[in-house]
C-alpha atoms as a PDB file:
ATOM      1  CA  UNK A   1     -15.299  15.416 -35.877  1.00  0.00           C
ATOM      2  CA  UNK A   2     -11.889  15.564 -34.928  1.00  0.00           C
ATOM      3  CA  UNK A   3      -9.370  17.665 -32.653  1.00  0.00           C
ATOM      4  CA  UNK A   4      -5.612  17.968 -33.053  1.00  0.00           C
ATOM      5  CA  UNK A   5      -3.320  19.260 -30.137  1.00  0.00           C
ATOM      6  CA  UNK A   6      -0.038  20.770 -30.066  1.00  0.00           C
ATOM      7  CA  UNK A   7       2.110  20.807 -26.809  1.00  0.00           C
ATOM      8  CA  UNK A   8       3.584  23.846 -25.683  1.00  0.00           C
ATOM      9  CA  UNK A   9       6.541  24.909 -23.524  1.00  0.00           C
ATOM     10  CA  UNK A  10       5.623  26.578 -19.939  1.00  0.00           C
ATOM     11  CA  UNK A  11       8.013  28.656 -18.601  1.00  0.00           C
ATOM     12  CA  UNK A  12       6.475  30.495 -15.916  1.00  0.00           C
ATOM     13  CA  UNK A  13       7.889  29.300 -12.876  1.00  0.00           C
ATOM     14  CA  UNK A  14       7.093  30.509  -8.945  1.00  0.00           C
ATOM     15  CA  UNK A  15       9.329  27.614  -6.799  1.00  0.00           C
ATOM     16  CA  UNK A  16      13.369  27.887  -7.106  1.00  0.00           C
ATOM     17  CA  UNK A  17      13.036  24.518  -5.282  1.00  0.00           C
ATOM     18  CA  UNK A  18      10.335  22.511  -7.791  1.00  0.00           C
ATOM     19  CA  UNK A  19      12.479  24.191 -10.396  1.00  0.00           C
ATOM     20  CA  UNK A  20      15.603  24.209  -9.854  1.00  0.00           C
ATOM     21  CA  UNK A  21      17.953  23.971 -12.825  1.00  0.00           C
ATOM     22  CA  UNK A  22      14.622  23.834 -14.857  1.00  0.00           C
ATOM     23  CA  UNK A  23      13.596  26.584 -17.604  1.00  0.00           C
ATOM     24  CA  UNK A  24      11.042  24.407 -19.215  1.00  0.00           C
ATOM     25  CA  UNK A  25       8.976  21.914 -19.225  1.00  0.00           C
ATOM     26  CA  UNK A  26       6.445  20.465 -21.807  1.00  0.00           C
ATOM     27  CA  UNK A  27       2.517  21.036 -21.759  1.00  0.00           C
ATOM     28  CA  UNK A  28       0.093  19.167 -24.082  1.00  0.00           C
ATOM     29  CA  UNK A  29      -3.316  19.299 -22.576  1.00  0.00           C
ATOM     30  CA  UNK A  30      -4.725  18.552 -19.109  1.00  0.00           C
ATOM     31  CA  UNK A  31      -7.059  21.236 -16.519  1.00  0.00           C
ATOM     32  CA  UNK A  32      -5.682  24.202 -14.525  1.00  0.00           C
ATOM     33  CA  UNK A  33      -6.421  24.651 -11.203  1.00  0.00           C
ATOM     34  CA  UNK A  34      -8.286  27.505  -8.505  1.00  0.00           C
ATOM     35  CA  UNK A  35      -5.558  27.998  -5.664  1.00  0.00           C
ATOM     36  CA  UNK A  36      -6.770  29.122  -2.107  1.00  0.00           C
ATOM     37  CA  UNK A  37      -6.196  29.025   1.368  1.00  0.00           C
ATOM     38  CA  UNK A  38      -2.417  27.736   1.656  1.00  0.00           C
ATOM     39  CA  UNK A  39      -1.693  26.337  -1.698  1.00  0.00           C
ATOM     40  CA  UNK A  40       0.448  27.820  -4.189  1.00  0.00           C
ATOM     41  CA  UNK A  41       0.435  28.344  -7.621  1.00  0.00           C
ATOM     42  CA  UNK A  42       3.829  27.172  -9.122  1.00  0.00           C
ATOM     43  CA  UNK A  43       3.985  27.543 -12.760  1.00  0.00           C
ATOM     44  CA  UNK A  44       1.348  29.034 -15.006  1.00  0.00           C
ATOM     45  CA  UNK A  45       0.516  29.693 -18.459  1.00  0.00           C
ATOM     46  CA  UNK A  46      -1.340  32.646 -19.709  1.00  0.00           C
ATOM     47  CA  UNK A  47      -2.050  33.361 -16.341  1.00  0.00           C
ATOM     48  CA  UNK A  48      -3.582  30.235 -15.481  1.00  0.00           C
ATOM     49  CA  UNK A  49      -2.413  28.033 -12.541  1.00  0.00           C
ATOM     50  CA  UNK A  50      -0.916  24.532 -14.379  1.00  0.00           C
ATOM     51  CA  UNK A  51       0.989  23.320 -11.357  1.00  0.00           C
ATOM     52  CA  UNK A  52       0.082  23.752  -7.702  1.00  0.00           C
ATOM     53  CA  UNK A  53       2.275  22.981  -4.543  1.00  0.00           C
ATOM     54  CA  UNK A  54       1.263  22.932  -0.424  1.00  0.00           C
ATOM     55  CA  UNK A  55       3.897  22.725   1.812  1.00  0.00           C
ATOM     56  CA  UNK A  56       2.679  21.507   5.384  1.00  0.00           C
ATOM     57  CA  UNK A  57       6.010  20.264   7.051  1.00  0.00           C
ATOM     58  CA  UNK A  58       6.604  22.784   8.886  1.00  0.00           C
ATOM     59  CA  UNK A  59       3.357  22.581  10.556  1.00  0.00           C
ATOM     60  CA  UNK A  60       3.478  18.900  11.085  1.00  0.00           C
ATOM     61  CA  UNK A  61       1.457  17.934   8.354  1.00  0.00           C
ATOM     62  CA  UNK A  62       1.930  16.598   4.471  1.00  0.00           C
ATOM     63  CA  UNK A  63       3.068  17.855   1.164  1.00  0.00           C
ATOM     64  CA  UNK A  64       1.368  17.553  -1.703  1.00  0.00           C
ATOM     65  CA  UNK A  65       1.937  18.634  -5.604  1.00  0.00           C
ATOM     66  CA  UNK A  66      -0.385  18.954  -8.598  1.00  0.00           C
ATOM     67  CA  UNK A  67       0.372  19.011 -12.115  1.00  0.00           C
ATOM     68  CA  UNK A  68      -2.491  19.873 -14.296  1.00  0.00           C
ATOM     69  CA  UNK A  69      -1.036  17.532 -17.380  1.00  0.00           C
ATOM     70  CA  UNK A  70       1.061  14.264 -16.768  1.00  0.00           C
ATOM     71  CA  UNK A  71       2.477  14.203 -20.330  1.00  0.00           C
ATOM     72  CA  UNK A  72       5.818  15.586 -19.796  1.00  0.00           C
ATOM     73  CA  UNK A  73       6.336  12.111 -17.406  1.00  0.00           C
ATOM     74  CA  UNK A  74       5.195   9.531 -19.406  1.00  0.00           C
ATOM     75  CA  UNK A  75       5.027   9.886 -22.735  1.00  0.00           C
ATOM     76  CA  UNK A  76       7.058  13.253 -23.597  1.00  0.00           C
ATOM     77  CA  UNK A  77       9.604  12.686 -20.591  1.00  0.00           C
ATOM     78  CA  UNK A  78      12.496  11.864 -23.057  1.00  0.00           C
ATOM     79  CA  UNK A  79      11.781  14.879 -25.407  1.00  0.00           C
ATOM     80  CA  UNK A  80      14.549  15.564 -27.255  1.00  0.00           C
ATOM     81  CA  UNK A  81      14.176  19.423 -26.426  1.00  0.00           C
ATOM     82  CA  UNK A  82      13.489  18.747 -22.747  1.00  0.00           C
ATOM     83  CA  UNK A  83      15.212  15.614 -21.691  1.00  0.00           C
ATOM     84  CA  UNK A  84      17.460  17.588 -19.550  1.00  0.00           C
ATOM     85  CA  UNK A  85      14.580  19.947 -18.088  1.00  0.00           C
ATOM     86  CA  UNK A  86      12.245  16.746 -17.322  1.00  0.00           C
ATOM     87  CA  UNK A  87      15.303  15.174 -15.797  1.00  0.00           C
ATOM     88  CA  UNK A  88      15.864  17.714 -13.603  1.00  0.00           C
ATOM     89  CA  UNK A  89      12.014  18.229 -12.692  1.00  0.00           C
ATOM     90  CA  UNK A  90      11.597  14.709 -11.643  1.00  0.00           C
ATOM     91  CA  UNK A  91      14.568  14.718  -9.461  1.00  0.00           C
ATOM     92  CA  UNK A  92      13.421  18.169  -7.505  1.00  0.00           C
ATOM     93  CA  UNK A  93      10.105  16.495  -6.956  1.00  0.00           C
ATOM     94  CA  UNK A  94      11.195  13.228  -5.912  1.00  0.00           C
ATOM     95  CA  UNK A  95      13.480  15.208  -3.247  1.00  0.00           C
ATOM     96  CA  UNK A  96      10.470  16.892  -2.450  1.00  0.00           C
ATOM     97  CA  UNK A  97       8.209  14.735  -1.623  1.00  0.00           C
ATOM     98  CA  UNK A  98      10.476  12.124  -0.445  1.00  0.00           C
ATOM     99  CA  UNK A  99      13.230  14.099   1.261  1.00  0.00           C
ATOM    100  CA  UNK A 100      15.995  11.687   2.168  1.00  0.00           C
ATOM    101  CA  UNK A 101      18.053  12.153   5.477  1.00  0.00           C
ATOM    102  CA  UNK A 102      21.446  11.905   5.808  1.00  0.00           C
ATOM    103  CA  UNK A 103      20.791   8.993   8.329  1.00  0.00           C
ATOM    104  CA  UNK A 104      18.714   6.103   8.178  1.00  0.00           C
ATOM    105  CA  UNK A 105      17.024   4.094  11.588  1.00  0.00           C
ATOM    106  CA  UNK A 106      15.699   0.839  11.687  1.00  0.00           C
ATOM    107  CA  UNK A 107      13.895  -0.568  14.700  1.00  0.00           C
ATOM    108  CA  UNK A 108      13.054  -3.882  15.010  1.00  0.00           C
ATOM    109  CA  UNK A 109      11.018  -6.000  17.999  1.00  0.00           C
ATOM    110  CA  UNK A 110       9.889  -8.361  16.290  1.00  0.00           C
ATOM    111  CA  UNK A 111       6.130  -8.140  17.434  1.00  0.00           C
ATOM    112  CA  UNK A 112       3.453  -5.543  17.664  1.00  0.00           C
ATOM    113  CA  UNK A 113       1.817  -7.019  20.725  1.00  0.00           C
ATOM    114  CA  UNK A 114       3.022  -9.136  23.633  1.00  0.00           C
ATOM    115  CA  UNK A 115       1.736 -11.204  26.456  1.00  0.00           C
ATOM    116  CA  UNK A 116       5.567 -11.910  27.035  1.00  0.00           C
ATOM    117  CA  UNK A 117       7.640  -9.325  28.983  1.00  0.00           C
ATOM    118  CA  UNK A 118      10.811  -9.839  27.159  1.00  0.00           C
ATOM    119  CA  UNK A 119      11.138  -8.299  23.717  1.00  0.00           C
ATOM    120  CA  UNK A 120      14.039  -8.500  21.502  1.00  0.00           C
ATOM    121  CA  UNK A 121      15.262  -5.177  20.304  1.00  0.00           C
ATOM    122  CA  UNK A 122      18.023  -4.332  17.514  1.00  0.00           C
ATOM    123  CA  UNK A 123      18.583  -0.825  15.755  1.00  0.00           C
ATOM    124  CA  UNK A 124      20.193  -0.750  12.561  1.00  0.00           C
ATOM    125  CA  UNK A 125      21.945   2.499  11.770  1.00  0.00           C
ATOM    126  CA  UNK A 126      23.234   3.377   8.282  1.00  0.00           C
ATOM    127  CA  UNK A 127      25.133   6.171   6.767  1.00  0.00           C
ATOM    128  CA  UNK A 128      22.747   7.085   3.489  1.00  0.00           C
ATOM    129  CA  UNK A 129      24.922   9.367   2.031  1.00  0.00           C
ATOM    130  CA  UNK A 130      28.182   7.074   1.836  1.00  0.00           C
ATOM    131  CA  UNK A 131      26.158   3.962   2.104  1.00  0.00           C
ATOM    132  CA  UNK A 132      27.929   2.682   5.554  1.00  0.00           C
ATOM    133  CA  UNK A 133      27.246   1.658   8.773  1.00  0.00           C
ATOM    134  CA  UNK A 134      26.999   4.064  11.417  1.00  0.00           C
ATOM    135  CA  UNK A 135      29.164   2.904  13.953  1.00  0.00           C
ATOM    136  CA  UNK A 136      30.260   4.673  17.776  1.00  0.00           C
ATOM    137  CA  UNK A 137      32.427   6.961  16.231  1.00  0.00           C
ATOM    138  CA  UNK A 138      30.736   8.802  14.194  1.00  0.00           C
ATOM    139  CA  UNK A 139      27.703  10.526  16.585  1.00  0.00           C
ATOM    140  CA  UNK A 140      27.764  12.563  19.558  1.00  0.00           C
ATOM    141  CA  UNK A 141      24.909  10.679  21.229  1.00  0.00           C
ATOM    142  CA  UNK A 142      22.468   7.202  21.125  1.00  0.00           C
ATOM    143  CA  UNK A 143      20.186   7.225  23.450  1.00  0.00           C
ATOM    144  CA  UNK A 144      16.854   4.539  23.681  1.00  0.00           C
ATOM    145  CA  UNK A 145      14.291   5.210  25.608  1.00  0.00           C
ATOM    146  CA  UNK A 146      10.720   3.513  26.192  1.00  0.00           C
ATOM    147  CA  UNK A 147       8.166   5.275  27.666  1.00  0.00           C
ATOM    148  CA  UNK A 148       3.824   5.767  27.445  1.00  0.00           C
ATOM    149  CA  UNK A 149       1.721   7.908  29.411  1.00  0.00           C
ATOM    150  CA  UNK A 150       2.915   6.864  32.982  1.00  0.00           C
ATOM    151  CA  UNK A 151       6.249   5.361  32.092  1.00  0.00           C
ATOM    152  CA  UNK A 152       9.713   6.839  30.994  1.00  0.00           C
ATOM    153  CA  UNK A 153      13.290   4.580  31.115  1.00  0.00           C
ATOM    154  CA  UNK A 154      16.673   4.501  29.067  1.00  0.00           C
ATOM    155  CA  UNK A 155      17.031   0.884  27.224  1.00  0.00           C
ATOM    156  CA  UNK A 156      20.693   0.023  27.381  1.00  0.00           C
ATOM    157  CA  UNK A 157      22.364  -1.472  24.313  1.00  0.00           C
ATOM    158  CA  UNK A 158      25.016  -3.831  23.139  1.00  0.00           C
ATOM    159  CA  UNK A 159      27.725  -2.240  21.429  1.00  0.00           C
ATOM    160  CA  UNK A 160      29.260  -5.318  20.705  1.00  0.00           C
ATOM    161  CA  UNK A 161      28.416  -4.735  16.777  1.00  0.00           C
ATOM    162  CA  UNK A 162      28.257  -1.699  16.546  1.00  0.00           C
ATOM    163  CA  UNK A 163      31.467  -1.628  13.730  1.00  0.00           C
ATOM    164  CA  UNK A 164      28.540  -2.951  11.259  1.00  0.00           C
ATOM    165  CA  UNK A 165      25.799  -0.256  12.666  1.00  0.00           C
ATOM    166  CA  UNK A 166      24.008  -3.099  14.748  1.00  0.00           C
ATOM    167  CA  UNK A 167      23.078  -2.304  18.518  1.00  0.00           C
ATOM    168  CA  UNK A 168      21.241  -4.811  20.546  1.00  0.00           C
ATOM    169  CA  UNK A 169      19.301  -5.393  23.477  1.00  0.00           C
ATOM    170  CA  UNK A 170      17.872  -9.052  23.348  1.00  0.00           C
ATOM    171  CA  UNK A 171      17.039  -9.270  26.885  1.00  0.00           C
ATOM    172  CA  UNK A 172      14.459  -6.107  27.995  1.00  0.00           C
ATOM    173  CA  UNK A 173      11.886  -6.782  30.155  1.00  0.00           C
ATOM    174  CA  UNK A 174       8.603  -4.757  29.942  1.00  0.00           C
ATOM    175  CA  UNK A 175       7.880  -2.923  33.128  1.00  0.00           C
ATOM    176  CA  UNK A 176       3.883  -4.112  33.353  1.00  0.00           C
ATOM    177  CA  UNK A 177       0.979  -4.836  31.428  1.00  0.00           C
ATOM    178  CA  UNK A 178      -0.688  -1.988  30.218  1.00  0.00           C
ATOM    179  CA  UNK A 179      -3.707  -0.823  28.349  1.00  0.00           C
ATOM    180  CA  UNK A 180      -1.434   1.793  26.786  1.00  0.00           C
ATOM    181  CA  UNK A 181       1.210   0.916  23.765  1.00  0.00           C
ATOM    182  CA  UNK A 182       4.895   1.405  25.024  1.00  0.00           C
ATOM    183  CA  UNK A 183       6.950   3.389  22.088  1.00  0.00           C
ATOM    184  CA  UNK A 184      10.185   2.522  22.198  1.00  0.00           C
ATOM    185  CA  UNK A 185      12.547   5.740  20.740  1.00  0.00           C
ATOM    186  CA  UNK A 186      15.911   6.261  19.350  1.00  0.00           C
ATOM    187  CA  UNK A 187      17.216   9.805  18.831  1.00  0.00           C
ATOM    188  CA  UNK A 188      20.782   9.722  17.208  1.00  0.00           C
ATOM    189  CA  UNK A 189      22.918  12.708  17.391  1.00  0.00           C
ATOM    190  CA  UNK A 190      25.171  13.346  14.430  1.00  0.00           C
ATOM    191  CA  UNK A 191      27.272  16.542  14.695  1.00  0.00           C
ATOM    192  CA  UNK A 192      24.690  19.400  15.519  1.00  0.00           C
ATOM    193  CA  UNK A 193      21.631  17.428  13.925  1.00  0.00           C
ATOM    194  CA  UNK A 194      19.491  14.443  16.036  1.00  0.00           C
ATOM    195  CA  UNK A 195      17.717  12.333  13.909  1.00  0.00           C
ATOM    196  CA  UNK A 196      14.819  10.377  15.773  1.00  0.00           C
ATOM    197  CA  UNK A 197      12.505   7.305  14.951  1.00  0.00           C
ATOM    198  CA  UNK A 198      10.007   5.323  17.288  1.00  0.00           C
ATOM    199  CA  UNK A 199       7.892   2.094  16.817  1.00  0.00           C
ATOM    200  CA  UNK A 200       5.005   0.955  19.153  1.00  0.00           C
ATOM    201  CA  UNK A 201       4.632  -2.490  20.959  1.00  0.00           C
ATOM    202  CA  UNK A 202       1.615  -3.363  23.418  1.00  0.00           C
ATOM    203  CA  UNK A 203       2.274  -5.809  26.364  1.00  0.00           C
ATOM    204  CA  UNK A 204      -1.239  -7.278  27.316  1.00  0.00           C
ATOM    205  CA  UNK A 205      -2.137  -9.824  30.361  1.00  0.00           C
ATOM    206  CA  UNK A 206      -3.062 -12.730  28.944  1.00  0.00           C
ATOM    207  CA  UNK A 207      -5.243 -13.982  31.540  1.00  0.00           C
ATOM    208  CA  UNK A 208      -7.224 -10.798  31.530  1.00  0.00           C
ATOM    209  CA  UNK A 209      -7.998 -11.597  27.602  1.00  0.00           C
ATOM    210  CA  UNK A 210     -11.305 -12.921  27.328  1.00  0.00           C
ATOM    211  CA  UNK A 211     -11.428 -16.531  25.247  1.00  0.00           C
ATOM    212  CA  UNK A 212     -14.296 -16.678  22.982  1.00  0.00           C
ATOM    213  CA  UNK A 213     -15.708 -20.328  23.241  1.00  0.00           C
ATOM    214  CA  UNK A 214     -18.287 -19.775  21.002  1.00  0.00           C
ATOM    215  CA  UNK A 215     -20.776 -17.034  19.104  1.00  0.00           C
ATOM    216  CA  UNK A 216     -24.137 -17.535  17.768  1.00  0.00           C
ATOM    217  CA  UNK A 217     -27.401 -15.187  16.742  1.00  0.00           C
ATOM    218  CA  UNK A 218     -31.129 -16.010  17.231  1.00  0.00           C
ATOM    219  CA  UNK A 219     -32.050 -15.359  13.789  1.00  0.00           C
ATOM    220  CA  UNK A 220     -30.973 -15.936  10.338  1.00  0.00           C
ATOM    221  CA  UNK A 221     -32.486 -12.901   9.101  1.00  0.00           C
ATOM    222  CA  UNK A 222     -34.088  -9.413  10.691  1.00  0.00           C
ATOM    223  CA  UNK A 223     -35.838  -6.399   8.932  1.00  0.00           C
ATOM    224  CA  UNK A 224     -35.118  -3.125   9.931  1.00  0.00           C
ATOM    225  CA  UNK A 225     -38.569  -3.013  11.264  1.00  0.00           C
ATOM    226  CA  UNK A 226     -39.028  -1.235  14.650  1.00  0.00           C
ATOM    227  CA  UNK A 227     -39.476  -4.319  16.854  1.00  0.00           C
ATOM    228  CA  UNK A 228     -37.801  -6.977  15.380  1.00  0.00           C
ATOM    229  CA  UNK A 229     -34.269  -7.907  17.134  1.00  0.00           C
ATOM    230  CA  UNK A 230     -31.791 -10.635  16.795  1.00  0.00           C
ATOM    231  CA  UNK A 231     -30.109 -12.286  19.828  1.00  0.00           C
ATOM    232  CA  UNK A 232     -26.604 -12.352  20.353  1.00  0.00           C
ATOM    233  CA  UNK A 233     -24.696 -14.942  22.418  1.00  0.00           C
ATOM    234  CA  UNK A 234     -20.864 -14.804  23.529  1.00  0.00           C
ATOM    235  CA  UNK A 235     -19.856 -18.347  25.423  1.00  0.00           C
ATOM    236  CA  UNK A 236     -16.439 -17.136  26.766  1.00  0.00           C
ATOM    237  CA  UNK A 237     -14.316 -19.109  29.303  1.00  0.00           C
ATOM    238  CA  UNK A 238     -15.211 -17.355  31.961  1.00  0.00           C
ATOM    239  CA  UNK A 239     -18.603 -15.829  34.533  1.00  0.00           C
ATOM    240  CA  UNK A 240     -16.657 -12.944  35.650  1.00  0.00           C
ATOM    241  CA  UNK A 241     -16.272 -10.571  32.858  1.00  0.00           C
ATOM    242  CA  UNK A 242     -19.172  -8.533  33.706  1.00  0.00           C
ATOM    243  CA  UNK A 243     -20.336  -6.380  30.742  1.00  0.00           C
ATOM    244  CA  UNK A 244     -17.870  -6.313  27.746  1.00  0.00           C
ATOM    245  CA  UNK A 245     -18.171  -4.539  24.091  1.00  0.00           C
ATOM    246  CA  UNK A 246     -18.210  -6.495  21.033  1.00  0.00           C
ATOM    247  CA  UNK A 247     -17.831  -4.970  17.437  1.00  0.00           C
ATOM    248  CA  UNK A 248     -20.663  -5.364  14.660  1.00  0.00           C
ATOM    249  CA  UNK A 249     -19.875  -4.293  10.666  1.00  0.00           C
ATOM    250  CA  UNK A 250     -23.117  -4.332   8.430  1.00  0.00           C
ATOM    251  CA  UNK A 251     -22.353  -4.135   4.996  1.00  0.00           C
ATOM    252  CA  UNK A 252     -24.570  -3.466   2.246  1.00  0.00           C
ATOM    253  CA  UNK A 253     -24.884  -6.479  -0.083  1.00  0.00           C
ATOM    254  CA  UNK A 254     -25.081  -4.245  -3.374  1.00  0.00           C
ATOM    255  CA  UNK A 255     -22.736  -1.518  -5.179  1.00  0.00           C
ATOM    256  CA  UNK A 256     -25.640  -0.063  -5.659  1.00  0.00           C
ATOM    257  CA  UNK A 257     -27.151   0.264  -2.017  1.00  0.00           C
ATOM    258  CA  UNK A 258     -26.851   3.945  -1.563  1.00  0.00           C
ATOM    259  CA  UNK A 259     -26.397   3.424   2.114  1.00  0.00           C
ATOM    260  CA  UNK A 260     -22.947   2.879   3.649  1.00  0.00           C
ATOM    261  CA  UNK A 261     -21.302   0.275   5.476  1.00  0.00           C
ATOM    262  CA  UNK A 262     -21.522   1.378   9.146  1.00  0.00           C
ATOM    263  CA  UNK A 263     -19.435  -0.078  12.669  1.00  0.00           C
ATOM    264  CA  UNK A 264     -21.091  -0.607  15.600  1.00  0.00           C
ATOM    265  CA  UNK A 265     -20.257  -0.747  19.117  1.00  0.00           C
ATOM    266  CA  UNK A 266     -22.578  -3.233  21.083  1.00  0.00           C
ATOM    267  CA  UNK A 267     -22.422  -4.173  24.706  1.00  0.00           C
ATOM    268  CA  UNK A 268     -22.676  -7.679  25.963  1.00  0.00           C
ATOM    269  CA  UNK A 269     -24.445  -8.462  29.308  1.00  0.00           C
ATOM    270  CA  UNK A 270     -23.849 -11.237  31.728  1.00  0.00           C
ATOM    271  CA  UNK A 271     -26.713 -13.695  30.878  1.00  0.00           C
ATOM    272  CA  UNK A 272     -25.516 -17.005  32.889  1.00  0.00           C
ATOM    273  CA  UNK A 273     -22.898 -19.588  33.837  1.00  0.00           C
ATOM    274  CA  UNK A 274     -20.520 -18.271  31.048  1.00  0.00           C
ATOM    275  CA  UNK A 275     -22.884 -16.623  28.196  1.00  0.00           C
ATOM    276  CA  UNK A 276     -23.058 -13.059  27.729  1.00  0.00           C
ATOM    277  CA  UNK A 277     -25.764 -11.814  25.287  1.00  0.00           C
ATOM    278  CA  UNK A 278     -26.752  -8.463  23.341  1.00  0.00           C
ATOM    279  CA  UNK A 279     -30.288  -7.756  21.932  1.00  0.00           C
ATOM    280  CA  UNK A 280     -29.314  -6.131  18.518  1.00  0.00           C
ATOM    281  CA  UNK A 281     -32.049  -3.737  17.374  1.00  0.00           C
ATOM    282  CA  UNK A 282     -31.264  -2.726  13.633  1.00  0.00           C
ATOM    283  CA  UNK A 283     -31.438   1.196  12.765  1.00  0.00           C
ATOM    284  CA  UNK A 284     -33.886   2.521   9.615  1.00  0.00           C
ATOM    285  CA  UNK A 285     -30.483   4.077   8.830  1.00  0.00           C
ATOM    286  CA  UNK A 286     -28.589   0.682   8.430  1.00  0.00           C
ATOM    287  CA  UNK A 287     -27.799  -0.368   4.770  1.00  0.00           C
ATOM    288  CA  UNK A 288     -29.337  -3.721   4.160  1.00  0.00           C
ATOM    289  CA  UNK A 289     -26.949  -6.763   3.622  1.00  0.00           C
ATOM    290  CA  UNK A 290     -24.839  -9.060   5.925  1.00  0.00           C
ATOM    291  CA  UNK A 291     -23.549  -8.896   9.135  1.00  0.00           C
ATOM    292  CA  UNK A 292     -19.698  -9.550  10.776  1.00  0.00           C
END
């Protein structure tokens, strides 16, 4: 038993932005697709959807683009007949799905967490269109600002590189610990356009970090029977803690277990002197396996 397949041109086309500067591209054979809801149906042959498209950007959320057959990229992309079209298609997608701004940000501080007040803080900005820096005479506006939930200031910068699109500010001080990430922002103004990009650092007080001396459990093993329960001690550094949550994974030992790794959220309880223990009672509905 055997099958032969011949490819096929589809021309039926329903984005001028997917498309553009495309009349064709090539089909062999691959599944079509039910569109609903906020999908759309892009190209089509004999009335059947062979490329779908949905568009959230506008609403904050992804993009995303399905092509019922994968031929024309791989092995047909440099078809003599549609080496031009496939081209064309890949570059439309590509600027799709990874739109590319005008103006690049980089933000660097080194860390992602901090017991140290002072961070170290340098922006790159870079012209992507000429491939240059972007130096002080080219925007309207930089401003930096770092701010969470109860917290809002302007970072100044040095402008003493700025010809080479480098802006410093090696010696910020955090306001305060806080529970809270700071996100430290950059909107750059170019013209009527402000292109914006944040990263996230947490500054932490160190001495309110509990040390974990040591951790052990009662048992080496526990069923999931109703009773049975395995003690488990925290030595930390210090008595005055008072009740603190530790994290348990159980995962299943087997491929084959058909129950899921679960998470667990247990709470430790002042036992004595500088131990802290939890009495772990397993659920029917935990998989069987090991413990973290």
């Amino acid at each position: 038993i055997g099958a032969s397949v011949s490819s096929q041109s589809v021309q039926d086309f329903n984005d001028p932005i997917i498309f553009n500067d495309v009349s064709k591209f090539l089909w062999l054979y691959g599944n079509s697709f039910t569109v609903s809801n906020n999908g759309e149906s892009i190209a089509s042959i004999d009335g059947k959807t062979v490329a779908a498209i949905y568009d959230g950007s506008s609403y904050g959320k992804g993009q995303f683009l399905a092509f019922g057959d994968l031929h024309w990229i791989f092995d047909e992309y440099k078809s003599s007949s549609y080496s031009q079209d496939h081209i064309n298609l890949l570059k439309n997608i590509l600027d799709f799905l990874l739109p590319l701004n005008d103006a690049s940000i980089s933000i660097n501080i080194g860390v992602e967490y901090t017991s140290n007040p002072q961070i170290d803080l340098s922006i790159y900005l870079k012209n992507q269109t000429t491939e240059s820096p972007i130096t002080s005479t080219d925007y309207v506006s930089l401003k930096t600002i770092i701010e969470n939930e109860s917290y809002t200031k302007s970072i100044g910068l040095n402008m003493t590189y700025n010809s080479s699109g480098i802006y410093l500010n090696n010696t910020y001080n955090l306001p305060a610990p806080n529970y809270n990430p700071y996100s430290v922002i950059v909107n750059l103004t170019i013209g009527s356009i402000t292109y914006s990009r944040s990263t996230e650092i947490l500054y932490f007080d160190n001495s309110k970090v509990p040390i974990i001396s040591s951790l052990s459990a009662s048992n080496t093993s526990i069923t999931r029977a109703i009773s049975e329960s395995n003690t488990l001690n925290a030595e930390l550094d210090k008595s005055t803690y008072g009740n603190f949550s530790g994290f348990l994974s159980i995962y299943s030992y087997s491929f084959f277990n058909s129950k899921k790794s679960v998470n667990k959220t247990l709470t430790f309880n002042h036992s004595a002197s500088n131990n802290y223990k939890n009495n772990f009672y397993p659920e029917t509905s935990d998989p069987s396996g090991y413990a973290i």
